[in-house]
Protein backbone atom coordinates (compact mmCIF):
# COMPACT_ATOMS: atom_id res chain seq x y z
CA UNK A 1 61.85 62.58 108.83
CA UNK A 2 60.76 65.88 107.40
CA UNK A 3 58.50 68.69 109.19
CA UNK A 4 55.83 67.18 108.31
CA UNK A 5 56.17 63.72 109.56
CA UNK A 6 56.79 62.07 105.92
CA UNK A 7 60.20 60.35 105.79
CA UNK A 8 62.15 60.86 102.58
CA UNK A 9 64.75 59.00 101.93
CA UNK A 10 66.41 60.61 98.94
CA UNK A 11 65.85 63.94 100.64
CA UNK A 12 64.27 65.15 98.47
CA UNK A 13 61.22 67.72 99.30
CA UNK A 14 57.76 65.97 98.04
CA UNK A 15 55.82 68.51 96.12
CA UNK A 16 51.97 69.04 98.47
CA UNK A 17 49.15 69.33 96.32
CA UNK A 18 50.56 67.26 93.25
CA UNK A 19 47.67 64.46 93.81
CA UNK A 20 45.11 66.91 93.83
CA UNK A 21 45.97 68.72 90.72
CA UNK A 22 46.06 64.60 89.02
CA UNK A 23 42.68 64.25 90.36
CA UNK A 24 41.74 67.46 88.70
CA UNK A 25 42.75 66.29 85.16
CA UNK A 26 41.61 63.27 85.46
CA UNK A 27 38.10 63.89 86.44
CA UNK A 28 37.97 66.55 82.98
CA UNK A 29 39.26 63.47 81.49
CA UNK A 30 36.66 61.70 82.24
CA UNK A 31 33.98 64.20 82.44
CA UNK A 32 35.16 65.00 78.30
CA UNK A 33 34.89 61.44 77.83
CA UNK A 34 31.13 60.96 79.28
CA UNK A 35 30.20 64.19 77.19
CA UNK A 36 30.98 62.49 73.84
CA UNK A 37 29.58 59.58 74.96
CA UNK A 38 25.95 61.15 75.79
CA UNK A 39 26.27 62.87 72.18
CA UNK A 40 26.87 59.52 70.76
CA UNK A 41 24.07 58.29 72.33
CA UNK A 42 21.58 61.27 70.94
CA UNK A 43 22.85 60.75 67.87
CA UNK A 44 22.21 56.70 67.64
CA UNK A 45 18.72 57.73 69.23
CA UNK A 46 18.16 60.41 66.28
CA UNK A 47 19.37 57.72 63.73
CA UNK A 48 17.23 55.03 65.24
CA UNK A 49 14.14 57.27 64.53
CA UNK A 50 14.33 57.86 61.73
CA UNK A 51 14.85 53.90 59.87
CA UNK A 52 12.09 53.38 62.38
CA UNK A 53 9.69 55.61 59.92
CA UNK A 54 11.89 54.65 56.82
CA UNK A 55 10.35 50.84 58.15
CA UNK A 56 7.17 51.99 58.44
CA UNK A 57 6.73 53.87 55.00
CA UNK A 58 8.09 49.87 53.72
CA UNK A 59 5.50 48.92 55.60
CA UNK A 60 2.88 50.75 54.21
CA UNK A 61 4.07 49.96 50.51
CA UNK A 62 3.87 46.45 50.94
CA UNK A 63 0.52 46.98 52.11
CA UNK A 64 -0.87 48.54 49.61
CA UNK A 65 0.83 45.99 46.97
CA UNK A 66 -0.93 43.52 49.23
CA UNK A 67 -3.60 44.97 48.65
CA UNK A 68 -4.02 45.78 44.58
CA UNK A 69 -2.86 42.03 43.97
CA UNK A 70 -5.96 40.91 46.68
CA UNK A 71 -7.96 43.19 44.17
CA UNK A 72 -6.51 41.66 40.65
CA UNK A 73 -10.10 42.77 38.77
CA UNK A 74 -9.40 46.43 40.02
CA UNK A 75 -5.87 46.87 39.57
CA UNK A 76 -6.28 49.70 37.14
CA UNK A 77 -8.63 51.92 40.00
CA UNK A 78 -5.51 52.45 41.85
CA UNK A 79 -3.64 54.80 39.30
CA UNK A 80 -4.58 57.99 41.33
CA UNK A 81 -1.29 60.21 39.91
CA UNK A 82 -2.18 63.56 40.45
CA UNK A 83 -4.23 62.76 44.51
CA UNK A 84 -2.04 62.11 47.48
CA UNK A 85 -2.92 61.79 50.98
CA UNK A 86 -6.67 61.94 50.06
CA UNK A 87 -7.18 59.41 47.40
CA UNK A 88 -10.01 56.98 48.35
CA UNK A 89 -13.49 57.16 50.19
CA UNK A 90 -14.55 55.20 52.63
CA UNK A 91 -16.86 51.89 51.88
CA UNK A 92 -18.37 50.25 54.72
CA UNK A 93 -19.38 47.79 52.13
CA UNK A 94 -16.38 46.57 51.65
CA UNK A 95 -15.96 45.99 54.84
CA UNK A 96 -18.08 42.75 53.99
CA UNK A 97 -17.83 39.87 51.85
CA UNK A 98 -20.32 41.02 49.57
CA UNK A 99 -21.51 44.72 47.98
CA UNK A 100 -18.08 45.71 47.18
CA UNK A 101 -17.52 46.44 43.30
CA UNK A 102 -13.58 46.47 42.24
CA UNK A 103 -13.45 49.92 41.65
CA UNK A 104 -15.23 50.76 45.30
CA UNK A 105 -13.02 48.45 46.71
CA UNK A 106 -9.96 50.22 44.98
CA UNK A 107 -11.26 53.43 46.31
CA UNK A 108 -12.08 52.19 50.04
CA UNK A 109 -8.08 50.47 50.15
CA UNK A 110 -6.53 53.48 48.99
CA UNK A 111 -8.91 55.31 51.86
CA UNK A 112 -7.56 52.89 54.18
CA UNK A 113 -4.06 52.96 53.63
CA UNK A 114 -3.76 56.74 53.11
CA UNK A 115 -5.29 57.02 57.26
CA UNK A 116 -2.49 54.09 58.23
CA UNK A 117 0.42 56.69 56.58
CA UNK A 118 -1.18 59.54 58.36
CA UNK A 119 -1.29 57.54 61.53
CA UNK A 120 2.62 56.68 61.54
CA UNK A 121 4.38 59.16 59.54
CA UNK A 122 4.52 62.28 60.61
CA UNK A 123 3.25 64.09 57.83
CA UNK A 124 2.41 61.29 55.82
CA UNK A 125 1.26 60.90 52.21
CA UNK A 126 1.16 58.46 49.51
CA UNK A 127 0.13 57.96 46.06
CA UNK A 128 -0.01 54.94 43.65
CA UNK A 129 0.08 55.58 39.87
CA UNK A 130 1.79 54.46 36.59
CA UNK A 131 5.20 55.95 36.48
CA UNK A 132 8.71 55.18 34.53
CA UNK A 133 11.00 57.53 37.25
CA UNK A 134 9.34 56.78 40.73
CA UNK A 135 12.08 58.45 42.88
CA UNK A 136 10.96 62.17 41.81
CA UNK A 137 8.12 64.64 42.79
CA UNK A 138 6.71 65.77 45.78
CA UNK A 139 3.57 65.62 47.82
CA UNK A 140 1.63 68.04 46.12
CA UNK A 141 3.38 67.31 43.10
CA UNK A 142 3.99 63.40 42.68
CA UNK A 143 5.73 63.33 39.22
CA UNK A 144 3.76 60.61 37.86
CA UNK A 145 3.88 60.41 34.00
CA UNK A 146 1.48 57.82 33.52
CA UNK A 147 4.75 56.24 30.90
CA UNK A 148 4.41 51.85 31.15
CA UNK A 149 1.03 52.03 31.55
CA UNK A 150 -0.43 49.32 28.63
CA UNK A 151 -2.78 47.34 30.43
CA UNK A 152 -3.39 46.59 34.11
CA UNK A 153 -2.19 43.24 34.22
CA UNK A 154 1.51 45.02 32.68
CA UNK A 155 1.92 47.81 34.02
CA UNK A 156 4.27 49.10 36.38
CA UNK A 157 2.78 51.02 39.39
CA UNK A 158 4.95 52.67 41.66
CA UNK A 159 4.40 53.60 45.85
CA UNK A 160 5.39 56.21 46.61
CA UNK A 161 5.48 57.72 50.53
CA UNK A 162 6.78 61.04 51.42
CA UNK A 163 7.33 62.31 55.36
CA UNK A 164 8.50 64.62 57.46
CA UNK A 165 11.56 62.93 59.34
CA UNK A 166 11.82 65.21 62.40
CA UNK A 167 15.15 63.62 63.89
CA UNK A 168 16.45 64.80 60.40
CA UNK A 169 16.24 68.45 60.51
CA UNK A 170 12.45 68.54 59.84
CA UNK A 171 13.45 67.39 56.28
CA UNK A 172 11.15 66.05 53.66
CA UNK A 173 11.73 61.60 52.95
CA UNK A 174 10.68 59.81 50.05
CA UNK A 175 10.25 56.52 49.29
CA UNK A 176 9.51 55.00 46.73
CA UNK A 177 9.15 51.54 45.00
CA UNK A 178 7.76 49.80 41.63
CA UNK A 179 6.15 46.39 41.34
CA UNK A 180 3.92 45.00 38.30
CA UNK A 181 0.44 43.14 39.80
């Protein structure tokens, strides 16, 4: 028995403190190992963000396609390439059954749809118009070259939906997709 009541049998002097000190590294061990995990976390939450807007500019797209092929006479209203984020006016008449010309109604979806952007992409804006490259341009500048135009019923209209993905450093999306009516 030793002085301080511990028997050692290989008398050998047991070091005091030694648990304490593995204690110590293993609680920065773990506290390293609950850091990285919280970043991973932020960083799944900061992904998850933003393919929740890249979802909702789909959405939107599909609406608006939707849309243009409900309103086969009007197709050709649609081609707004130089507005975005404005394009349209309202028409309570088309609201209705009846009193809603093509064009009006053309003018009152593209209304519509431009307030549903807005209201879930931050920063929101869309334009539909005739265009051969639909990944390029900008919001004030949509690119659209008016190329593969013919006539409604052929041409090739592309959506396309710019925002400002926040999660992303503040940086500006696109996208963009073609269909024919």
């Amino acid at each position: 028995m030793n002085k301080n009541g511990i028997n050692n049998m290989n008398g050998f002097h047991l070091d005091n403190g030694f648990t304490l000190l593995e204690v110590l590294v293993a609680m920065v061990v773990l506290s390293v190992g609950l850091l990285s995990l919280a970043g991973l976390q932020v960083v799944g939450l900061r992904t998850g963000h933003s393919s929740y807007l890249r979802t909702q500019a789909t959405i939107q797209s599909y609406d608006i396609i939707d849309r243009m092929r409900a309103n086969e006479g009007g197709v050709e209203y649609y081609n707004k390439p130089t507005q975005t984020g404005s394009a349209g006016t309202e028409d309570t008449d088309c609201e209705t059954v009846t009193g809603c010309s093509t064009a009006s109604m053309a003018a009152h979806d593209l209304f519509r749809w431009n307030q549903a952007i807005d209201d879930v992409l931050p920063g929101g804006v869309g334009v539909v118009c005739v265009d051969s490259t639909p990944e390029d341009g900008d919001p004030t500048n949509p690119a659209c070259d008016n190329v593969g135009g013919g006539n409604s019923a052929t041409a090739t209209y592309a959506i396309k939906i710019w925002w400002t993905d926040d999660k992303a450093a503040g940086t500006q999306q696109l996208f963009a997709t073609s269909f024919r009516p």
